[in-house]
C-alpha atoms as a PDB file:
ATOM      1  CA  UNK A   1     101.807  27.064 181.462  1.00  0.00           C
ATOM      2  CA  UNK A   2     100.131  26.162 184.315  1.00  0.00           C
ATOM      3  CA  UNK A   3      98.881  22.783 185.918  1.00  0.00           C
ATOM      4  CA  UNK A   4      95.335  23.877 184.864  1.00  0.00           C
ATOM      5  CA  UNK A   5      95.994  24.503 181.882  1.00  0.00           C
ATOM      6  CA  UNK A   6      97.157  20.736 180.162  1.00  0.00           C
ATOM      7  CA  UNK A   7      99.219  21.047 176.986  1.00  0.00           C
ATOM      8  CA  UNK A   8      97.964  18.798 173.887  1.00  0.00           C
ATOM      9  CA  UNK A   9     101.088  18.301 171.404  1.00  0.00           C
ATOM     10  CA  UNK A  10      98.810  18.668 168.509  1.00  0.00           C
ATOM     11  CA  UNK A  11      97.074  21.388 168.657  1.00  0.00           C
ATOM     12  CA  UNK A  12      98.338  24.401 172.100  1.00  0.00           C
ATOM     13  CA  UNK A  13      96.430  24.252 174.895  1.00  0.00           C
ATOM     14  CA  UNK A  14      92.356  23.707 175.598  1.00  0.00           C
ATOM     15  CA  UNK A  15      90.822  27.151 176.434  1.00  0.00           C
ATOM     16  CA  UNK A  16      90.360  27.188 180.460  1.00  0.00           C
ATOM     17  CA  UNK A  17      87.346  28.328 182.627  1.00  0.00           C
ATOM     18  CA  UNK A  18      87.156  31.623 182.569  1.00  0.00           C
ATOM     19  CA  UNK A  19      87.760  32.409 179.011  1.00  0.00           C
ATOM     20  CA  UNK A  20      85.567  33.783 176.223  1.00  0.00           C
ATOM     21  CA  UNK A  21      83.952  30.813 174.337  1.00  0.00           C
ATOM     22  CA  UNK A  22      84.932  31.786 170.818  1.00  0.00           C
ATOM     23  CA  UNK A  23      81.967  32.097 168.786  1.00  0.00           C
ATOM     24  CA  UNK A  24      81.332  29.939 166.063  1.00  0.00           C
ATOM     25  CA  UNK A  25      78.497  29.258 163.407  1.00  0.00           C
ATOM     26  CA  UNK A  26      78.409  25.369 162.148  1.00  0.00           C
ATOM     27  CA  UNK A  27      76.358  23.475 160.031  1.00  0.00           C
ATOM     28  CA  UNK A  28      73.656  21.021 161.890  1.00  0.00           C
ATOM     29  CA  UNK A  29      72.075  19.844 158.488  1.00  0.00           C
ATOM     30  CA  UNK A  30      73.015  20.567 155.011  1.00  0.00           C
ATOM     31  CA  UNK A  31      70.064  23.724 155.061  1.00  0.00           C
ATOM     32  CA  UNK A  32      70.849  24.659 159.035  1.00  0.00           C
ATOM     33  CA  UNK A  33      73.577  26.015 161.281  1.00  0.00           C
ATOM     34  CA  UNK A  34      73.502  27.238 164.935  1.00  0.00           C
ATOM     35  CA  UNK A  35      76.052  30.135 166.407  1.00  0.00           C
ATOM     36  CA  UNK A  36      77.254  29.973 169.597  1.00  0.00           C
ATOM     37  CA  UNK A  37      75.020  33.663 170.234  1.00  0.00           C
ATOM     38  CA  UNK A  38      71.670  31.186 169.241  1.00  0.00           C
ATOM     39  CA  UNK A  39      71.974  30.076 172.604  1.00  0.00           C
ATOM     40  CA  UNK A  40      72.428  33.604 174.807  1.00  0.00           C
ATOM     41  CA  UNK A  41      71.068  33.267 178.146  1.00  0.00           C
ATOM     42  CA  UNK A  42      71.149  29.585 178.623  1.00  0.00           C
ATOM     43  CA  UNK A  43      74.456  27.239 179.690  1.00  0.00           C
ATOM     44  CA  UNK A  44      75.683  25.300 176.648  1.00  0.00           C
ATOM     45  CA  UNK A  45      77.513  22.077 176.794  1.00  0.00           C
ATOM     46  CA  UNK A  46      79.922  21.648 173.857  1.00  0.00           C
ATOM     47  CA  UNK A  47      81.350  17.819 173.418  1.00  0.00           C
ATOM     48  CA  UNK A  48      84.118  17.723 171.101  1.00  0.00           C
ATOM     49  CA  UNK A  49      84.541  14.365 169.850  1.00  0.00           C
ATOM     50  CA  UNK A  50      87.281  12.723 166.881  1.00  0.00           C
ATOM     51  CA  UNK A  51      84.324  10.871 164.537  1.00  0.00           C
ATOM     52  CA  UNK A  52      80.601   9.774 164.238  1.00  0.00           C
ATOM     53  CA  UNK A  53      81.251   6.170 163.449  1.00  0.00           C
ATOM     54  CA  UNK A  54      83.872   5.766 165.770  1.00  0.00           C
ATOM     55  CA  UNK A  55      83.019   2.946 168.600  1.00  0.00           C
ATOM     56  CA  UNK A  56      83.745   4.972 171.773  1.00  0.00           C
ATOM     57  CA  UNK A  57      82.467   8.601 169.971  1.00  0.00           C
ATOM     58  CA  UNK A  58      79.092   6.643 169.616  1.00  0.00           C
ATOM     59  CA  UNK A  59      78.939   5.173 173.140  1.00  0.00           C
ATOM     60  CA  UNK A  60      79.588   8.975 174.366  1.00  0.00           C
ATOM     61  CA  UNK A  61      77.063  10.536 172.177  1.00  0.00           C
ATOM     62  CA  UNK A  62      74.058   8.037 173.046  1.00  0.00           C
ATOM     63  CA  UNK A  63      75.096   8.529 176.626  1.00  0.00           C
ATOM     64  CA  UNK A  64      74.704  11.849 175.915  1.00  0.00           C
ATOM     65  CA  UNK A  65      71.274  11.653 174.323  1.00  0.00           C
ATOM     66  CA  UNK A  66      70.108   9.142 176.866  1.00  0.00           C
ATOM     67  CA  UNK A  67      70.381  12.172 179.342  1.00  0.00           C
ATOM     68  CA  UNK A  68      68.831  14.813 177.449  1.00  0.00           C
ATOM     69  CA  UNK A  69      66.027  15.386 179.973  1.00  0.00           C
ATOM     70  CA  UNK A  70      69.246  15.692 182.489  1.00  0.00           C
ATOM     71  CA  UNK A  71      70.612  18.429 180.689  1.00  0.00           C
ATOM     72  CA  UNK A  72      67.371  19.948 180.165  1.00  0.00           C
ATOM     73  CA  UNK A  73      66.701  20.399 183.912  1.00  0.00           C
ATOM     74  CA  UNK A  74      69.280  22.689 183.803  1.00  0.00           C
ATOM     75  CA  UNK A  75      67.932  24.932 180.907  1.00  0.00           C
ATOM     76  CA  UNK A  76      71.099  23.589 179.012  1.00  0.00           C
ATOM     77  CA  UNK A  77      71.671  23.131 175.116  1.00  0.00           C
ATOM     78  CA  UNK A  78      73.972  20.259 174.375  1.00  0.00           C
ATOM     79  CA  UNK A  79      76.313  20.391 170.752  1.00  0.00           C
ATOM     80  CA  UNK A  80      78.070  17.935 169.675  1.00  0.00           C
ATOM     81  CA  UNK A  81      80.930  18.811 167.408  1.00  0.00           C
ATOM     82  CA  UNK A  82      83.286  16.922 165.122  1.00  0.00           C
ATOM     83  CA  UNK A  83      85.053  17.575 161.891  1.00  0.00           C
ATOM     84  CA  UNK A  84      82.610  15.370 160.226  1.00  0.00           C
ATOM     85  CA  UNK A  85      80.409  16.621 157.470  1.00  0.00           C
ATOM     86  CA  UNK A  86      76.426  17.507 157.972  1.00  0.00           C
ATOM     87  CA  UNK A  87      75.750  14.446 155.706  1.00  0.00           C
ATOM     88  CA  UNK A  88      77.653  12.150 158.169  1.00  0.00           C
ATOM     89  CA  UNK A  89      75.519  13.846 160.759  1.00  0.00           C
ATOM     90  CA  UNK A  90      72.833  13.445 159.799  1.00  0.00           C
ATOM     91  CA  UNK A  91      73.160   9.593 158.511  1.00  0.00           C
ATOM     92  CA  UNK A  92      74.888   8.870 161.897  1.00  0.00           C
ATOM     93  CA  UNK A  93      72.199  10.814 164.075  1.00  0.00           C
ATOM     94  CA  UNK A  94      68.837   8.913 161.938  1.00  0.00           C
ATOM     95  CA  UNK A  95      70.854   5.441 162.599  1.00  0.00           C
ATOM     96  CA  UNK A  96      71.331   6.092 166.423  1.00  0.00           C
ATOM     97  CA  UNK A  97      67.973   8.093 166.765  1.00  0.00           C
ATOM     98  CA  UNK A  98      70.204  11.058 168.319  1.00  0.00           C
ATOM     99  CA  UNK A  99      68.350  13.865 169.192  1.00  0.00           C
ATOM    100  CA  UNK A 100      70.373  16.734 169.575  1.00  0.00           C
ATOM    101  CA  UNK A 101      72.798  18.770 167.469  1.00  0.00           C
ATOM    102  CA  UNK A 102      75.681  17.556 166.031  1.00  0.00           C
ATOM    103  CA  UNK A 103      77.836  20.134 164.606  1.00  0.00           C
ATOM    104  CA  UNK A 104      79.981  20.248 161.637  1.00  0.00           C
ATOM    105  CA  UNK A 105      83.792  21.662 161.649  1.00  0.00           C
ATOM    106  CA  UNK A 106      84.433  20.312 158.302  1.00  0.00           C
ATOM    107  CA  UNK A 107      85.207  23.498 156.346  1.00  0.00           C
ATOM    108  CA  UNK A 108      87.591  25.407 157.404  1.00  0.00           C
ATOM    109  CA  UNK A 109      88.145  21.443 158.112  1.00  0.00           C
ATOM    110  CA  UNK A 110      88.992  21.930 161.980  1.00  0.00           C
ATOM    111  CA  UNK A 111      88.812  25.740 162.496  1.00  0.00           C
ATOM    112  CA  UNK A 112      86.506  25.435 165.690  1.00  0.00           C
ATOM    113  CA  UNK A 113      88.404  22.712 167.392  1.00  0.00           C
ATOM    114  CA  UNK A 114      91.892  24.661 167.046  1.00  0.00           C
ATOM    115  CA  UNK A 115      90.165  28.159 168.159  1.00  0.00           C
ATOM    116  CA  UNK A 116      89.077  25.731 171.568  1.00  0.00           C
ATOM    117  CA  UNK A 117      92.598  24.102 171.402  1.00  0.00           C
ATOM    118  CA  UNK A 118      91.508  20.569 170.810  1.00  0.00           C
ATOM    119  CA  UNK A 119      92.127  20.131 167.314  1.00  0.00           C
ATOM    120  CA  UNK A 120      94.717  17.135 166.419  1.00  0.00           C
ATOM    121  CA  UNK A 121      96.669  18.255 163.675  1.00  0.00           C
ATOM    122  CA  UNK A 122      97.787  14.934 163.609  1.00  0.00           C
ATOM    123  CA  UNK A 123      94.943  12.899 162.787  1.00  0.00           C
ATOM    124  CA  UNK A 124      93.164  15.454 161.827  1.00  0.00           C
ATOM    125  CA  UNK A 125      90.254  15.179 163.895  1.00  0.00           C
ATOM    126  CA  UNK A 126      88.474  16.962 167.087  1.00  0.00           C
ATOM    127  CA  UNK A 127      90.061  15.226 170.434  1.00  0.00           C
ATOM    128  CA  UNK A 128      87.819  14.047 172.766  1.00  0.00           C
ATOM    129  CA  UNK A 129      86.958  17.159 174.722  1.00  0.00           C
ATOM    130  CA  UNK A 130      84.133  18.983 177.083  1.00  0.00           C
ATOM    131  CA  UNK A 131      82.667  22.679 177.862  1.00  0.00           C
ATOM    132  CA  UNK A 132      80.144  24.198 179.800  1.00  0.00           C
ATOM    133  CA  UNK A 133      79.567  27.515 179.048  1.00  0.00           C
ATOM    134  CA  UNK A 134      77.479  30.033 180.568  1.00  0.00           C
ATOM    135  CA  UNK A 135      74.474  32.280 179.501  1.00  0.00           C
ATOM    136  CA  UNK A 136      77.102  34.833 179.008  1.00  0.00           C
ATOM    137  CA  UNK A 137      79.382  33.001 176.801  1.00  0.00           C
ATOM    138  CA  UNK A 138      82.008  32.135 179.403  1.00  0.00           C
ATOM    139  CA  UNK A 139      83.909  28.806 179.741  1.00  0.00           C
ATOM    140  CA  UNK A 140      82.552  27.737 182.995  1.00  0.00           C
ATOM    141  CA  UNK A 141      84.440  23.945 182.819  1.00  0.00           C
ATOM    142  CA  UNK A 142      86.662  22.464 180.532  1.00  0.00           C
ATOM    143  CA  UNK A 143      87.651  18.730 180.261  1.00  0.00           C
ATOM    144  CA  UNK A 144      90.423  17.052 177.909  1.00  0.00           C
ATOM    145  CA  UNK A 145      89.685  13.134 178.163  1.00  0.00           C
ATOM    146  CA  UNK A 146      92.287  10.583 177.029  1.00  0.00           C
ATOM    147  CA  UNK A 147      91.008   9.751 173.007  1.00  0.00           C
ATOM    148  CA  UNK A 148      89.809   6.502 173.964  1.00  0.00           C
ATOM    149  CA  UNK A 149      87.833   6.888 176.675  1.00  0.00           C
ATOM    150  CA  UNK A 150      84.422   8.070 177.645  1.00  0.00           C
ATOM    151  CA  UNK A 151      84.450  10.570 179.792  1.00  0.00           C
ATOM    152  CA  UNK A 152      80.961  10.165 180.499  1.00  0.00           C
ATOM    153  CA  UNK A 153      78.418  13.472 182.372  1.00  0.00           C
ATOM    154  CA  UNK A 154      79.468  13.515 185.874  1.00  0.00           C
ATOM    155  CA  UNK A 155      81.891  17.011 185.246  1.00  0.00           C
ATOM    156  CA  UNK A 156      79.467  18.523 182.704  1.00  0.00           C
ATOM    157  CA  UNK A 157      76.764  18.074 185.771  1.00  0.00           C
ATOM    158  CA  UNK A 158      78.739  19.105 188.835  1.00  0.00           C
ATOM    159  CA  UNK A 159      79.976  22.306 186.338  1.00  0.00           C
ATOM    160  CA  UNK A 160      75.726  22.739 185.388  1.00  0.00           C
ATOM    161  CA  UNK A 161      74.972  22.839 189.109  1.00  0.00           C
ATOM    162  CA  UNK A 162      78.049  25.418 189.738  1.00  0.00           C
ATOM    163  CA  UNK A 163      76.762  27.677 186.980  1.00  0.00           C
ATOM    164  CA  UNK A 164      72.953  27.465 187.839  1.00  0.00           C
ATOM    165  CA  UNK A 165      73.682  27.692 191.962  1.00  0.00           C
ATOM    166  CA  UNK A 166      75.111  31.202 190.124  1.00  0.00           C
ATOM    167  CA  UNK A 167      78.488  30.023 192.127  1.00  0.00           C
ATOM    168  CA  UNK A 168      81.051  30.930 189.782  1.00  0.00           C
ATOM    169  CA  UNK A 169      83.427  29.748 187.577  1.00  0.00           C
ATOM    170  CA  UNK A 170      85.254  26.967 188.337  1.00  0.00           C
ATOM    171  CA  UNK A 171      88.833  27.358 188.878  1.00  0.00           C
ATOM    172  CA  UNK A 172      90.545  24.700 187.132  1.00  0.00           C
ATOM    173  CA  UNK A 173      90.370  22.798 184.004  1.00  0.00           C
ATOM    174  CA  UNK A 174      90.539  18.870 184.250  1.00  0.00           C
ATOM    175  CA  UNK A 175      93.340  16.927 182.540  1.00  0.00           C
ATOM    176  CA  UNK A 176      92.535  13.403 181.402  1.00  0.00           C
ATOM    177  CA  UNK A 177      91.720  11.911 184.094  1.00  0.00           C
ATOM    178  CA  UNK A 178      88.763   9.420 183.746  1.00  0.00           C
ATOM    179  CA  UNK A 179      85.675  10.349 185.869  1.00  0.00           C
ATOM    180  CA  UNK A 180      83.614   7.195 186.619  1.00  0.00           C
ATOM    181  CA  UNK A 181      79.773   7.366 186.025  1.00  0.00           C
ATOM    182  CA  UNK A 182      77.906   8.684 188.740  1.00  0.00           C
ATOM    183  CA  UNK A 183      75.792   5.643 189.979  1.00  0.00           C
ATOM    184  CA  UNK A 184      72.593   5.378 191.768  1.00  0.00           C
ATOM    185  CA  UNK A 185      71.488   2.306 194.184  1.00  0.00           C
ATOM    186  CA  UNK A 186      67.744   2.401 192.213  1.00  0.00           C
ATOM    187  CA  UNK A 187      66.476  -0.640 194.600  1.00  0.00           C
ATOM    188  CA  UNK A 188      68.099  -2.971 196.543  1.00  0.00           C
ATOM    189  CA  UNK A 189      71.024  -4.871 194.719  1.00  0.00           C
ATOM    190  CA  UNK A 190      70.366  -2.707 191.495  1.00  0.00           C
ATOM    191  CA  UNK A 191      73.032  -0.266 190.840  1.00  0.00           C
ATOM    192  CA  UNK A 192      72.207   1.880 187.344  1.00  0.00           C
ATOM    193  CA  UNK A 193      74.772   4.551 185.246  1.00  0.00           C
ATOM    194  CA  UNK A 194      73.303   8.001 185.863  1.00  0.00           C
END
């Protein structure tokens, strides 16, 4: 065990840049799924989060879509992921106009989230986790955020611009730590959440 590599109790140890991305093929609606190998060729950002209805998992994901033409800009395809079925999906998505996948790892209830190590076998639920992966299926950046907290874009975007500069892997994965949101002076005395 290394610093890099930070240890969650519940579940082993969150995969760390440089590994495989286990593959995976998860619901998105009751008559759709998408594999990991849909996506060949273009970076992937995989959020891990405990539950849809959950106050701080929403905040996260409608940060997330807010900043879809962000991720976009970077040729990358964002997943959400939580052991939530594709009916709770798909509710949750329609009621916060979401516009992106959100994944199901409801049966084998949690398989997905242990094979990235962020499953809590204690609740029972995804923890609050981040990947970038590249075109090749590599984990590029890996983040483990405290459960209740955001951890908000500004590692998935420094990670994008390391793996679309072509500059490598990075070479450590972040351990709950909060990042604050990157913020922008938009005119004078306006300050906005980028």
């Amino acid at each position: 065990m290394t610093p890099e590599q930070p240890t969650n109790p519940s579940s082993g140890t969150i995969l760390p840049a440089g590994t495989q991305a286990p593959p995976f093929n998860l619901k998105f609606t009751p008559d759709q799924s998408y594999s990991l190998s849909d996506f060949k060729g273009k970076p992937v950002v995989l959020a891990f989060y405990p539950a849809d209805w959950s106050p701080v998992c929403g905040d996260q994901i409608a940060l997330y879509n807010e900043m879809l033409d962000e991720f976009a800009s970077y040729d990358a395809q964002l997943l959400g992921v939580s052991v939530d079925g594709e009916w709770c999906h798909k509710a949750f998505a329609e009621n916060r106009r979401i516009h992106f996948p959100l994944l199901a790892d409801f049966e084998p209830k949690g398989e997905i989230s242990r094979r990235y190590g962020v499953y809590d076998t204690r609740s029972g639920t995804s923890q609050r986790a981040l990947f970038v992966i590249d075109g090749n299926g590599v984990i590029r950046w890996s983040y483990l955020s405290p459960i209740d907290v955001n951890p908000g874009a500004d590692g998935i975007l420094r990670a994008l611009d390391e793996v679309t500069a072509g500059s490598g892997a990075s070479s450590q994965t972040e351990e709950s730590r909060a990042m604050p949101p990157r913020r922008e002076q938009t005119s004078e005395g306006e300050i906005s959440a980028r």
